[in-house]
PDB file of N, CA and C in Angstrom:
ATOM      1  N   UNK A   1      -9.745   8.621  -5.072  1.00  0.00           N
ATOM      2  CA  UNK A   1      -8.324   8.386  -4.978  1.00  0.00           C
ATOM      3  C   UNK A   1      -8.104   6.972  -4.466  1.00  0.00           C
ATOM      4  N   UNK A   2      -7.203   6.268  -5.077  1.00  0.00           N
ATOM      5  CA  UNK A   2      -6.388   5.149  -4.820  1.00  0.00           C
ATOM      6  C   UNK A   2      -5.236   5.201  -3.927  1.00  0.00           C
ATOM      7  N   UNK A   3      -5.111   4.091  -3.106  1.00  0.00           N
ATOM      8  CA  UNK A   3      -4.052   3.713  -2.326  1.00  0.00           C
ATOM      9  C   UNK A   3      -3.473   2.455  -3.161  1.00  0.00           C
ATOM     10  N   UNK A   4      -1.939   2.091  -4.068  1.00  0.00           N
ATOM     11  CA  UNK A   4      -1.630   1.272  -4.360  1.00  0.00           C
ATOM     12  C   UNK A   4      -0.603   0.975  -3.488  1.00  0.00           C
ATOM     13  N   UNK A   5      -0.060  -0.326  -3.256  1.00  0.00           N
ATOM     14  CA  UNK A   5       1.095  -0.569  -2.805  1.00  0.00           C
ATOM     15  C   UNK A   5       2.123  -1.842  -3.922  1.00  0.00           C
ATOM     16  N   UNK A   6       3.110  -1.564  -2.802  1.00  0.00           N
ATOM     17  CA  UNK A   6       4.413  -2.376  -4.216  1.00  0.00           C
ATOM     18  C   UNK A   6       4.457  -3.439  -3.890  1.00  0.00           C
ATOM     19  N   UNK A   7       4.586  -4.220  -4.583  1.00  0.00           N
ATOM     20  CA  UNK A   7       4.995  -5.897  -3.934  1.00  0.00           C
ATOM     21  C   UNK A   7       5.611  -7.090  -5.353  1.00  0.00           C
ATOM     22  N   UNK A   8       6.985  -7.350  -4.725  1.00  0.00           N
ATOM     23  CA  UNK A   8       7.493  -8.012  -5.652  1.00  0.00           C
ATOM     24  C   UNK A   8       6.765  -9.574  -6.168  1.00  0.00           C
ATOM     25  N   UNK A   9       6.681  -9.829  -7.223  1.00  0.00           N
ATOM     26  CA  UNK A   9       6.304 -11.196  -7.701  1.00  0.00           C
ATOM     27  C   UNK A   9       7.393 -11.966  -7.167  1.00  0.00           C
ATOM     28  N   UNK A  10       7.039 -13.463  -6.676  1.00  0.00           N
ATOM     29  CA  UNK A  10       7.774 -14.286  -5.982  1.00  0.00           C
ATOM     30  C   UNK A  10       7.780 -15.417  -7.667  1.00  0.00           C
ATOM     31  N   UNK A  11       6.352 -15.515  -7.793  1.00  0.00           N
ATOM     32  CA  UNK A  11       5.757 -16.837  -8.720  1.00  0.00           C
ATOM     33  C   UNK A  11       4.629 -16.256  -8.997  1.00  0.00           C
ATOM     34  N   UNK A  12       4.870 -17.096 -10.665  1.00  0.00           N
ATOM     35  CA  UNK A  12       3.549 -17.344 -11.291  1.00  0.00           C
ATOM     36  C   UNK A  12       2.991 -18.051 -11.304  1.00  0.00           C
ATOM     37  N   UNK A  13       1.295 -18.332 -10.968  1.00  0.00           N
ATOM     38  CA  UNK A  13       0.862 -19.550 -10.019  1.00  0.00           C
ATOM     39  C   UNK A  13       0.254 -20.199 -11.834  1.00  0.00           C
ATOM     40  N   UNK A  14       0.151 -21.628 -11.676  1.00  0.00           N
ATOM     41  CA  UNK A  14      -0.160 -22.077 -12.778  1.00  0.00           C
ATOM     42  C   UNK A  14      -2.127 -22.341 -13.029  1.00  0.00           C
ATOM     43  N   UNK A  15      -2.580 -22.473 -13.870  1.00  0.00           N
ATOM     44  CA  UNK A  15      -3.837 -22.015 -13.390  1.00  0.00           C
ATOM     45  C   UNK A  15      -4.545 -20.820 -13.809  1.00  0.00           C
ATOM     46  N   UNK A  16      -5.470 -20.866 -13.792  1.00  0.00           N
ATOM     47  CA  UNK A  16      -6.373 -19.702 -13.482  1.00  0.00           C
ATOM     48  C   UNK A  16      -6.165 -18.690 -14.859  1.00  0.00           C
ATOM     49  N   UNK A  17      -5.566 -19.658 -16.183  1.00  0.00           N
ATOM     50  CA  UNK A  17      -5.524 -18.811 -17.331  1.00  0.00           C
ATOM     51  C   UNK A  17      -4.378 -17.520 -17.099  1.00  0.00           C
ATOM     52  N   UNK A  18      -3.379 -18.157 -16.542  1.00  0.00           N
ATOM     53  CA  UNK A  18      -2.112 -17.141 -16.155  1.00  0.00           C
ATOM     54  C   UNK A  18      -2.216 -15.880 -16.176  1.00  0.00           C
ATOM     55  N   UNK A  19      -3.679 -15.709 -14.728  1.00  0.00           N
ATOM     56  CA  UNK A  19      -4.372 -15.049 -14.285  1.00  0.00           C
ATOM     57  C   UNK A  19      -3.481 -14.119 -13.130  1.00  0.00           C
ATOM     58  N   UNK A  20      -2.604 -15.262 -12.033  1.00  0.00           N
ATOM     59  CA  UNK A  20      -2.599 -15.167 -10.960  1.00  0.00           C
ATOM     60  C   UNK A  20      -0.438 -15.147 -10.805  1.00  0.00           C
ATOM     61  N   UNK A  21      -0.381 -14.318  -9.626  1.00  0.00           N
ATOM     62  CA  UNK A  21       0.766 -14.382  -9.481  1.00  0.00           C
ATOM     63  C   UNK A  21       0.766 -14.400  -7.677  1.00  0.00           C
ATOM     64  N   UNK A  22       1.927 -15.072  -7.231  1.00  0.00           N
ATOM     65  CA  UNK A  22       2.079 -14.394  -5.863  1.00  0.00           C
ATOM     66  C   UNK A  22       2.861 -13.587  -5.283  1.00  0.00           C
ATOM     67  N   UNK A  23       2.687 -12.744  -4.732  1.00  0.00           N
ATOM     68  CA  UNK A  23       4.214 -11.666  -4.535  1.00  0.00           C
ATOM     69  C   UNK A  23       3.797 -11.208  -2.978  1.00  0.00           C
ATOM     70  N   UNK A  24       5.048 -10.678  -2.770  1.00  0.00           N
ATOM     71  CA  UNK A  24       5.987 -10.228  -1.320  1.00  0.00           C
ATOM     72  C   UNK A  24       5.179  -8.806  -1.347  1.00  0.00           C
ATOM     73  N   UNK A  25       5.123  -8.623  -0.155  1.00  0.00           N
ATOM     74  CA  UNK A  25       4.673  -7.240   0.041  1.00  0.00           C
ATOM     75  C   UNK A  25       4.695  -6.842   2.006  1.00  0.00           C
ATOM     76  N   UNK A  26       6.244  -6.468   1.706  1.00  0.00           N
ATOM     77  CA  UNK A  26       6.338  -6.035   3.029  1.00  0.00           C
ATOM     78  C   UNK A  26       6.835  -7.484   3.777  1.00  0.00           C
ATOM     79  N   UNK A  27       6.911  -8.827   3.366  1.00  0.00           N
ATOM     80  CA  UNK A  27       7.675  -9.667   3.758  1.00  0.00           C
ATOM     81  C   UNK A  27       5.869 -10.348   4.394  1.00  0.00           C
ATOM     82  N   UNK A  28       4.800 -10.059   3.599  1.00  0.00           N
ATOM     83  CA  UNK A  28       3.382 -11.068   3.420  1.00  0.00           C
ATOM     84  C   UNK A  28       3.270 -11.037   2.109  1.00  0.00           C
ATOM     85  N   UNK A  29       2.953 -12.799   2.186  1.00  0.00           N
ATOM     86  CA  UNK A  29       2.527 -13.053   0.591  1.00  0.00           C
ATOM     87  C   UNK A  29       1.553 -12.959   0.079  1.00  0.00           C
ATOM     88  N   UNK A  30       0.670 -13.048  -0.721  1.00  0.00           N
ATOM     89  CA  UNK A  30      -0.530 -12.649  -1.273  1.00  0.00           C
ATOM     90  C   UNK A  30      -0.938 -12.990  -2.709  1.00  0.00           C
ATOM     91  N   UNK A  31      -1.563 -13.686  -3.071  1.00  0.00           N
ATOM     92  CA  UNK A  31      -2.307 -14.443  -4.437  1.00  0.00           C
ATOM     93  C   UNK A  31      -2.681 -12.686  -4.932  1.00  0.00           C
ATOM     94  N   UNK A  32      -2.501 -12.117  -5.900  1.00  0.00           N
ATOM     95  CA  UNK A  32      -2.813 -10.857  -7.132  1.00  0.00           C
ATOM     96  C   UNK A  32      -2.974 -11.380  -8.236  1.00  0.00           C
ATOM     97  N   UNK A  33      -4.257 -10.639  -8.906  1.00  0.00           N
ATOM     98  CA  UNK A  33      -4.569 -10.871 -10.310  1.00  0.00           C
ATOM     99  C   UNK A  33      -3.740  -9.826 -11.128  1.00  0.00           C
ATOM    100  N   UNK A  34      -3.062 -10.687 -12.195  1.00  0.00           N
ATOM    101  CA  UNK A  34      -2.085  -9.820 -13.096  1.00  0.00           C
ATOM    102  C   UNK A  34      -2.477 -10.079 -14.560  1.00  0.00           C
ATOM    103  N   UNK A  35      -4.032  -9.978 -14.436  1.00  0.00           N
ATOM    104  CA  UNK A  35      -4.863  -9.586 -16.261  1.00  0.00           C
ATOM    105  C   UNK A  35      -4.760  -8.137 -16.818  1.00  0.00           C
ATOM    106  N   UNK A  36      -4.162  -7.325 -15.794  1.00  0.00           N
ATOM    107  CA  UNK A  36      -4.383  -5.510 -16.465  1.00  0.00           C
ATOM    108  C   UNK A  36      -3.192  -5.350 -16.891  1.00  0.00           C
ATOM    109  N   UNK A  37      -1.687  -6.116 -16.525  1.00  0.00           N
ATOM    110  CA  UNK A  37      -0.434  -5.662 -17.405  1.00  0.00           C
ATOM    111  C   UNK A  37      -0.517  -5.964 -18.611  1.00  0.00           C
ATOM    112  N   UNK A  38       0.118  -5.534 -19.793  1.00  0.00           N
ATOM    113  CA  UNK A  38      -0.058  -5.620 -20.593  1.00  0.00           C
ATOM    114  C   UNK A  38       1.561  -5.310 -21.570  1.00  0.00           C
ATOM    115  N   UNK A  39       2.143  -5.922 -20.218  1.00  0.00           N
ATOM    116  CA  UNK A  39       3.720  -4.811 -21.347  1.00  0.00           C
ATOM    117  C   UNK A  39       4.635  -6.367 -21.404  1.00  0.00           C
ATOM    118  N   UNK A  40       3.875  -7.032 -22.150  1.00  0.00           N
ATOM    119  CA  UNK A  40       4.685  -8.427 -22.548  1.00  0.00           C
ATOM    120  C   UNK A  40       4.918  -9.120 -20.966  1.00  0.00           C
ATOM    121  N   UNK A  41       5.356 -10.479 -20.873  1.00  0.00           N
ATOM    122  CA  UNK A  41       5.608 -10.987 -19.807  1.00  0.00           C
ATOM    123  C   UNK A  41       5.576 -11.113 -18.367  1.00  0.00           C
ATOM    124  N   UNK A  42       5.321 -11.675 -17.568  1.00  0.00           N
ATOM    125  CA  UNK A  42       5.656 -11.303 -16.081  1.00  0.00           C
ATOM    126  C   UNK A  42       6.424 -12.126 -15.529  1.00  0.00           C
ATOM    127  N   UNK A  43       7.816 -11.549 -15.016  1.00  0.00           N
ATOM    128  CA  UNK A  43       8.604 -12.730 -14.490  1.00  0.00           C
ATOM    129  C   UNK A  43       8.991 -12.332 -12.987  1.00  0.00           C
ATOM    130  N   UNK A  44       9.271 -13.575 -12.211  1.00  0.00           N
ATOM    131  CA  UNK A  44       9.766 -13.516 -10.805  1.00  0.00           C
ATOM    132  C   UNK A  44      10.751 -12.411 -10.767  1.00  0.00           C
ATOM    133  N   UNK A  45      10.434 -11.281  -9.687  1.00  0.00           N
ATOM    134  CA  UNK A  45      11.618 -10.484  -9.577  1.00  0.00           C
ATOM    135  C   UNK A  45      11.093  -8.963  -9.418  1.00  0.00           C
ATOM    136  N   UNK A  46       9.923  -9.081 -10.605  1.00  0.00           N
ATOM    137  CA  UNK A  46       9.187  -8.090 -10.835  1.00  0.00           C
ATOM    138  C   UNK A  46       8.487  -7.295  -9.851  1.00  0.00           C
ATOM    139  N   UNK A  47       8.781  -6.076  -9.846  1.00  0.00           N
ATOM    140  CA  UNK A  47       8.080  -4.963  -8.768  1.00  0.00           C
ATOM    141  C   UNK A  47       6.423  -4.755  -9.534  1.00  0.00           C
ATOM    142  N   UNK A  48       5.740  -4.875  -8.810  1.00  0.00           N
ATOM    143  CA  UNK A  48       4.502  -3.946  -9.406  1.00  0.00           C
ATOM    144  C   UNK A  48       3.579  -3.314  -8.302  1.00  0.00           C
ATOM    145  N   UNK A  49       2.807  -2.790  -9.196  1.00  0.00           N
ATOM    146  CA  UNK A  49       2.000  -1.511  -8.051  1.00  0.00           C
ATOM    147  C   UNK A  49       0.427  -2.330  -7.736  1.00  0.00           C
ATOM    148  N   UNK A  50      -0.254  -2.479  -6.706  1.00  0.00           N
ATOM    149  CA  UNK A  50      -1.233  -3.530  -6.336  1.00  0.00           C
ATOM    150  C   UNK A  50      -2.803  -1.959  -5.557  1.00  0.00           C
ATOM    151  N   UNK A  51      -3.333  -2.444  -6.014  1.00  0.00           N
ATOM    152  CA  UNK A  51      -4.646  -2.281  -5.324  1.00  0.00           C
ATOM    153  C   UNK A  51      -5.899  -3.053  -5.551  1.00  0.00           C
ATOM    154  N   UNK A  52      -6.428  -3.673  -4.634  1.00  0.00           N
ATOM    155  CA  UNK A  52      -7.306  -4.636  -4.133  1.00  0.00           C
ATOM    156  C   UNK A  52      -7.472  -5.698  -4.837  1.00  0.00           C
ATOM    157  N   UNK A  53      -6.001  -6.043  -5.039  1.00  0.00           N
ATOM    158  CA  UNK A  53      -6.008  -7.468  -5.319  1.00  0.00           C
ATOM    159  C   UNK A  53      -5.336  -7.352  -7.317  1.00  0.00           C
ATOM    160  N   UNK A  54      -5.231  -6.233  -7.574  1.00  0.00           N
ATOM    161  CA  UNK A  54      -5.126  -5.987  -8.772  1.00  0.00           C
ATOM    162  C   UNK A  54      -3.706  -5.464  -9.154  1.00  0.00           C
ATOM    163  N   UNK A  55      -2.825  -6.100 -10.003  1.00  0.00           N
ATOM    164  CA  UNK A  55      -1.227  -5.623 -10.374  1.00  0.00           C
ATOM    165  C   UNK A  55      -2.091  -4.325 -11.435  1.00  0.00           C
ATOM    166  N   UNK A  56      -1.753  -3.025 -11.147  1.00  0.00           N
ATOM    167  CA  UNK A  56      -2.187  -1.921 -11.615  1.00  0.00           C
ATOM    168  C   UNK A  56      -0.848  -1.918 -13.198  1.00  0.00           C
ATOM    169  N   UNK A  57       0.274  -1.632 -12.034  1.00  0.00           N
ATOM    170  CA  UNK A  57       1.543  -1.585 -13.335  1.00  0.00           C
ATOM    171  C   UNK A  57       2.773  -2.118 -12.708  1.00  0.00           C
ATOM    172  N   UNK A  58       3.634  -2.009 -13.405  1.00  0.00           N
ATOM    173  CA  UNK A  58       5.013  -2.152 -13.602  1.00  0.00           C
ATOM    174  C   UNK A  58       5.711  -1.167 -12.560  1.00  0.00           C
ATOM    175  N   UNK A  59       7.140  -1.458 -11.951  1.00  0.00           N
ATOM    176  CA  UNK A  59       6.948  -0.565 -11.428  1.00  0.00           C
ATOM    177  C   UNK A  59       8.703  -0.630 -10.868  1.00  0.00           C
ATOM    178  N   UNK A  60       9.521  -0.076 -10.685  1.00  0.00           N
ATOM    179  CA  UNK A  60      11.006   0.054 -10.684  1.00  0.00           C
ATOM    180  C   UNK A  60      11.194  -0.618  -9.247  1.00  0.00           C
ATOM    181  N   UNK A  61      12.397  -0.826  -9.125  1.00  0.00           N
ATOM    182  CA  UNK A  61      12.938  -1.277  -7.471  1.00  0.00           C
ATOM    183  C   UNK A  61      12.943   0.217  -6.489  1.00  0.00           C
ATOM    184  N   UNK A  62      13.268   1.176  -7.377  1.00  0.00           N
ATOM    185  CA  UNK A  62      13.731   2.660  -6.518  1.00  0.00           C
ATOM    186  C   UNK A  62      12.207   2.967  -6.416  1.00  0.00           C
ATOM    187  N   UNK A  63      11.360   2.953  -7.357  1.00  0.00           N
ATOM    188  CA  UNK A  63      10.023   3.510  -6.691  1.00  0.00           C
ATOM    189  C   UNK A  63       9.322   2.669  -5.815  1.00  0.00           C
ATOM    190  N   UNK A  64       9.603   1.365  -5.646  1.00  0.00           N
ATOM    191  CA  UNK A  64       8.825   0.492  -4.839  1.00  0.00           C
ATOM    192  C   UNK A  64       9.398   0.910  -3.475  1.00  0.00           C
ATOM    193  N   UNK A  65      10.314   1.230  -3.687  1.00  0.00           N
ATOM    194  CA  UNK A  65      10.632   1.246  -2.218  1.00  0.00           C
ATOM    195  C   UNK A  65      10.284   2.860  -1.675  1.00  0.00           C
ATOM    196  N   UNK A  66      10.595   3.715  -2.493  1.00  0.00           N
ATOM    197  CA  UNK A  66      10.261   5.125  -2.566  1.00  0.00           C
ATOM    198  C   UNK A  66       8.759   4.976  -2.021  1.00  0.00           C
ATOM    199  N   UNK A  67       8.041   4.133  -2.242  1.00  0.00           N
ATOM    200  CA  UNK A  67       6.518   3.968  -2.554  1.00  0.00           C
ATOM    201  C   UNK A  67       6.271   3.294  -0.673  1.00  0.00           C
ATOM    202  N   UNK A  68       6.849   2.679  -0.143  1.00  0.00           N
ATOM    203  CA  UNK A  68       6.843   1.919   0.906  1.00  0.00           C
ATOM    204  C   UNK A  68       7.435   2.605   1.654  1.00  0.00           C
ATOM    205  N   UNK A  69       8.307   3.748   1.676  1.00  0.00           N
ATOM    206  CA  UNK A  69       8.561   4.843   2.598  1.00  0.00           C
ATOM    207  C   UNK A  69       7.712   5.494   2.998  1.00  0.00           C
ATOM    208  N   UNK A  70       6.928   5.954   2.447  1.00  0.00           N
ATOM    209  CA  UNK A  70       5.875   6.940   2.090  1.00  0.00           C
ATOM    210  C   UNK A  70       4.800   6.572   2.724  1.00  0.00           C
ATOM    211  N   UNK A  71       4.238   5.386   2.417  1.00  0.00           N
ATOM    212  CA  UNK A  71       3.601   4.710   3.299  1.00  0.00           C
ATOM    213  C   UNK A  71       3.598   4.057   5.161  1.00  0.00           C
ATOM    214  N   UNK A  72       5.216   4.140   5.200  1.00  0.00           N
ATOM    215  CA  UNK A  72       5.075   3.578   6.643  1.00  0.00           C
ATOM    216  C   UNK A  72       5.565   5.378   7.129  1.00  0.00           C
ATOM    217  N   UNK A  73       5.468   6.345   6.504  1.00  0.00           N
ATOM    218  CA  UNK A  73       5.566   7.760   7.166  1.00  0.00           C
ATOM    219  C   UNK A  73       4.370   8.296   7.309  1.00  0.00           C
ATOM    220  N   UNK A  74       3.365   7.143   6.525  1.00  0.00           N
ATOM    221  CA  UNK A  74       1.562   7.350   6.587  1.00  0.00           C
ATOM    222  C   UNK A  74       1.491   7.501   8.026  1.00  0.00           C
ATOM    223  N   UNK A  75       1.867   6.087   8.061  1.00  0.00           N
ATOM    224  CA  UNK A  75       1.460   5.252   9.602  1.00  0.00           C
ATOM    225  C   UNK A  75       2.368   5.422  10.398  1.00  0.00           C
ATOM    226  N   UNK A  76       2.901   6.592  10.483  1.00  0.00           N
ATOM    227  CA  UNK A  76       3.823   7.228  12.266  1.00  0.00           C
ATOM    228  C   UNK A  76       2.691   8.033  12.655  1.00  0.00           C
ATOM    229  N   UNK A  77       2.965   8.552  13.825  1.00  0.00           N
ATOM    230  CA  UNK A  77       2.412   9.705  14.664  1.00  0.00           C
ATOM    231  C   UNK A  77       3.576  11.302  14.022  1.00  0.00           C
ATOM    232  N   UNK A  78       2.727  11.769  13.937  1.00  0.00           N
ATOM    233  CA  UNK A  78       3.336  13.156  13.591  1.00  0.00           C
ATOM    234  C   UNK A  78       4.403  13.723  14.563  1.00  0.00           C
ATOM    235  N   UNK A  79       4.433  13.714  15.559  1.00  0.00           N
ATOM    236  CA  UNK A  79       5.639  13.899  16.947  1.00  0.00           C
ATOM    237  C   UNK A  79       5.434  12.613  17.372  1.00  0.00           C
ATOM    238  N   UNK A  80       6.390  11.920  17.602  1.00  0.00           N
ATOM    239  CA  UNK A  80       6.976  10.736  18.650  1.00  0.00           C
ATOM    240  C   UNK A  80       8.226  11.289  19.496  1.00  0.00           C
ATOM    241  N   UNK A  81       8.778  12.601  19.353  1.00  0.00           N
ATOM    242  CA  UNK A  81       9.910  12.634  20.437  1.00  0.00           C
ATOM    243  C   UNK A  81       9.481  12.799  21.927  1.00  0.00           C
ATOM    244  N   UNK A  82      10.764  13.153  22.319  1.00  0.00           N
ATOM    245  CA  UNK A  82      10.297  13.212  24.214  1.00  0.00           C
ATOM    246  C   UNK A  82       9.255  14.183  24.351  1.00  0.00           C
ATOM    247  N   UNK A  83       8.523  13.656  25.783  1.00  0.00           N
ATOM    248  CA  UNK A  83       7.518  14.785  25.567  1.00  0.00           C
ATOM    249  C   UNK A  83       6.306  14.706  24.993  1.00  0.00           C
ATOM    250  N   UNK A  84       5.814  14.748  24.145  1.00  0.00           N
ATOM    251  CA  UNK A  84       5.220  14.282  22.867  1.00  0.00           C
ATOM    252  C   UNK A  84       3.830  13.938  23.504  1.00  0.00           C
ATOM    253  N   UNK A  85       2.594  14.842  23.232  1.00  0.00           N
ATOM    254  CA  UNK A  85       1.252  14.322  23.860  1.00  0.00           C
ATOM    255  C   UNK A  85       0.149  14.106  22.496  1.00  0.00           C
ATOM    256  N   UNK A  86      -0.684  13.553  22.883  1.00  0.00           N
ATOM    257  CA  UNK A  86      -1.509  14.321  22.007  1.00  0.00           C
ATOM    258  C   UNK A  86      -2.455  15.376  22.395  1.00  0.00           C
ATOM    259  N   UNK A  87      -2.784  16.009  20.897  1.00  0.00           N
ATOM    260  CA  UNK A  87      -3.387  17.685  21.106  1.00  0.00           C
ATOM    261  C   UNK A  87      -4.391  17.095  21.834  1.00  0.00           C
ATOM    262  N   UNK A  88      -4.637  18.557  22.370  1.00  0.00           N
ATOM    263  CA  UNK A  88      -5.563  18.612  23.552  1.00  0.00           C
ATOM    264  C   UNK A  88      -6.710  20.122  23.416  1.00  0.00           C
ATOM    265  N   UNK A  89      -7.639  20.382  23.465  1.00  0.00           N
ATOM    266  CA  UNK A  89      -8.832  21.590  23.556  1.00  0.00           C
ATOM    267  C   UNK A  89      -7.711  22.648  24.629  1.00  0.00           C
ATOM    268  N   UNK A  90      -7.404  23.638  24.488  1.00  0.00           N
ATOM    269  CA  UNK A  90      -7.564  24.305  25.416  1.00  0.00           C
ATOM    270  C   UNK A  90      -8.360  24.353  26.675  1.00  0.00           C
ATOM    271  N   UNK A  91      -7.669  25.076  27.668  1.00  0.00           N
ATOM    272  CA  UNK A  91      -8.451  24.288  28.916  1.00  0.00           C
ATOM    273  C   UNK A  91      -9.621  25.497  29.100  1.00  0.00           C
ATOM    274  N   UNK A  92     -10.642  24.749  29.430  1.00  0.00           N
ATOM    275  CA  UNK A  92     -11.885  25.808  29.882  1.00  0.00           C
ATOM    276  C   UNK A  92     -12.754  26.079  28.280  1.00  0.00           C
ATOM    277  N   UNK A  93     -12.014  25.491  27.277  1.00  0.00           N
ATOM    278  CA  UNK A  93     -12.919  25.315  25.885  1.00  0.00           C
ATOM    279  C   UNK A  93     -13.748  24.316  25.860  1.00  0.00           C
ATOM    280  N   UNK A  94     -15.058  24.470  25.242  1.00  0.00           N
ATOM    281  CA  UNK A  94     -16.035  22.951  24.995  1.00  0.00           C
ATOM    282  C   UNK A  94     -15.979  22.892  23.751  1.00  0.00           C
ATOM    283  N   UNK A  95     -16.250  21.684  23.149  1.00  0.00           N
ATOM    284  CA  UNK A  95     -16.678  21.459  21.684  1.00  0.00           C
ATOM    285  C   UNK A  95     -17.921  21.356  22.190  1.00  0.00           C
ATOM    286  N   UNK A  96     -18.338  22.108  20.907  1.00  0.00           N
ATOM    287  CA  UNK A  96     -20.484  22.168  20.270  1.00  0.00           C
ATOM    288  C   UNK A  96     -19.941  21.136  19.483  1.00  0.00           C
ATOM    289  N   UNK A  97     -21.299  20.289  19.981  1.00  0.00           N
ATOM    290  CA  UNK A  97     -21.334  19.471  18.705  1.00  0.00           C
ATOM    291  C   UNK A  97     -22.658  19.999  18.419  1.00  0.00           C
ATOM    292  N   UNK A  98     -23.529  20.111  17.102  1.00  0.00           N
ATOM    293  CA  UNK A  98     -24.846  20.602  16.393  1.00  0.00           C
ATOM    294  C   UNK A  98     -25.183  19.279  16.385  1.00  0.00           C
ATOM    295  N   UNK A  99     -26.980  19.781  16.960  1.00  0.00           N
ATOM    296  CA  UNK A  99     -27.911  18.218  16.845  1.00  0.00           C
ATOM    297  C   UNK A  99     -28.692  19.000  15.340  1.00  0.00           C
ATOM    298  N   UNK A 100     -29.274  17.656  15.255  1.00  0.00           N
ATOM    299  CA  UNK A 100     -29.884  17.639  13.676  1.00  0.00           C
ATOM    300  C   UNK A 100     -31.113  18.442  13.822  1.00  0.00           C
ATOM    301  N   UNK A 101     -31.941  19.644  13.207  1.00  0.00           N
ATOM    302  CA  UNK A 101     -33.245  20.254  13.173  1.00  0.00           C
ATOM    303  C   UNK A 101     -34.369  19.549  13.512  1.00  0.00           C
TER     304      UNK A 101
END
């Protein structure tokens, strides 16, 4: 499984066999190779979907952002209200850990 993320094209960098684009992602910029689209053109403005360095696809304003929700609900803590610990063993429980044979 893949983790892609969204990031708008700012510019198309000249060079590199109009290889290379730079785009916004999360308000950091970042040099992406954009050789795998294939649906005519790439112009400033453009949302697309990125993993490791690679414009995967095309990709709407509502899902990019849909897509970047999702992601920073990755990276919360599951409870942050008042109160709020993290889990803990029951008290007077041990973890076994198993050594190797």
């Amino acid at each position: 499984m893949c983790l892609g993320i969204p990031g708008r094209v700012v510019e198309l960098l000249e060079g590199y066999g109009g290889q290379l684009a730079l785009v916004d992602v999360a308000g950091v910029r970042r040099k992406i190779n954009i050789g795998l689209l294939d649906e005519g053109p790439l112009v400033p403005g453009t949302w697309v979907l990125i993993h490791m360095g690679f414009a995967l696809e095309r990709m709407d304003a509502a899902g990019a952002e849909q897509a970047m929700e999702g992601l920073e609900l990755m990276g919360r803590p599951a409870d942050t209200g008042p109160g709020s610990q993290p889990a803990q063993p029951p008290q007077g429980e041990q973890h076994v850990t198993h050594e190797p044979a």
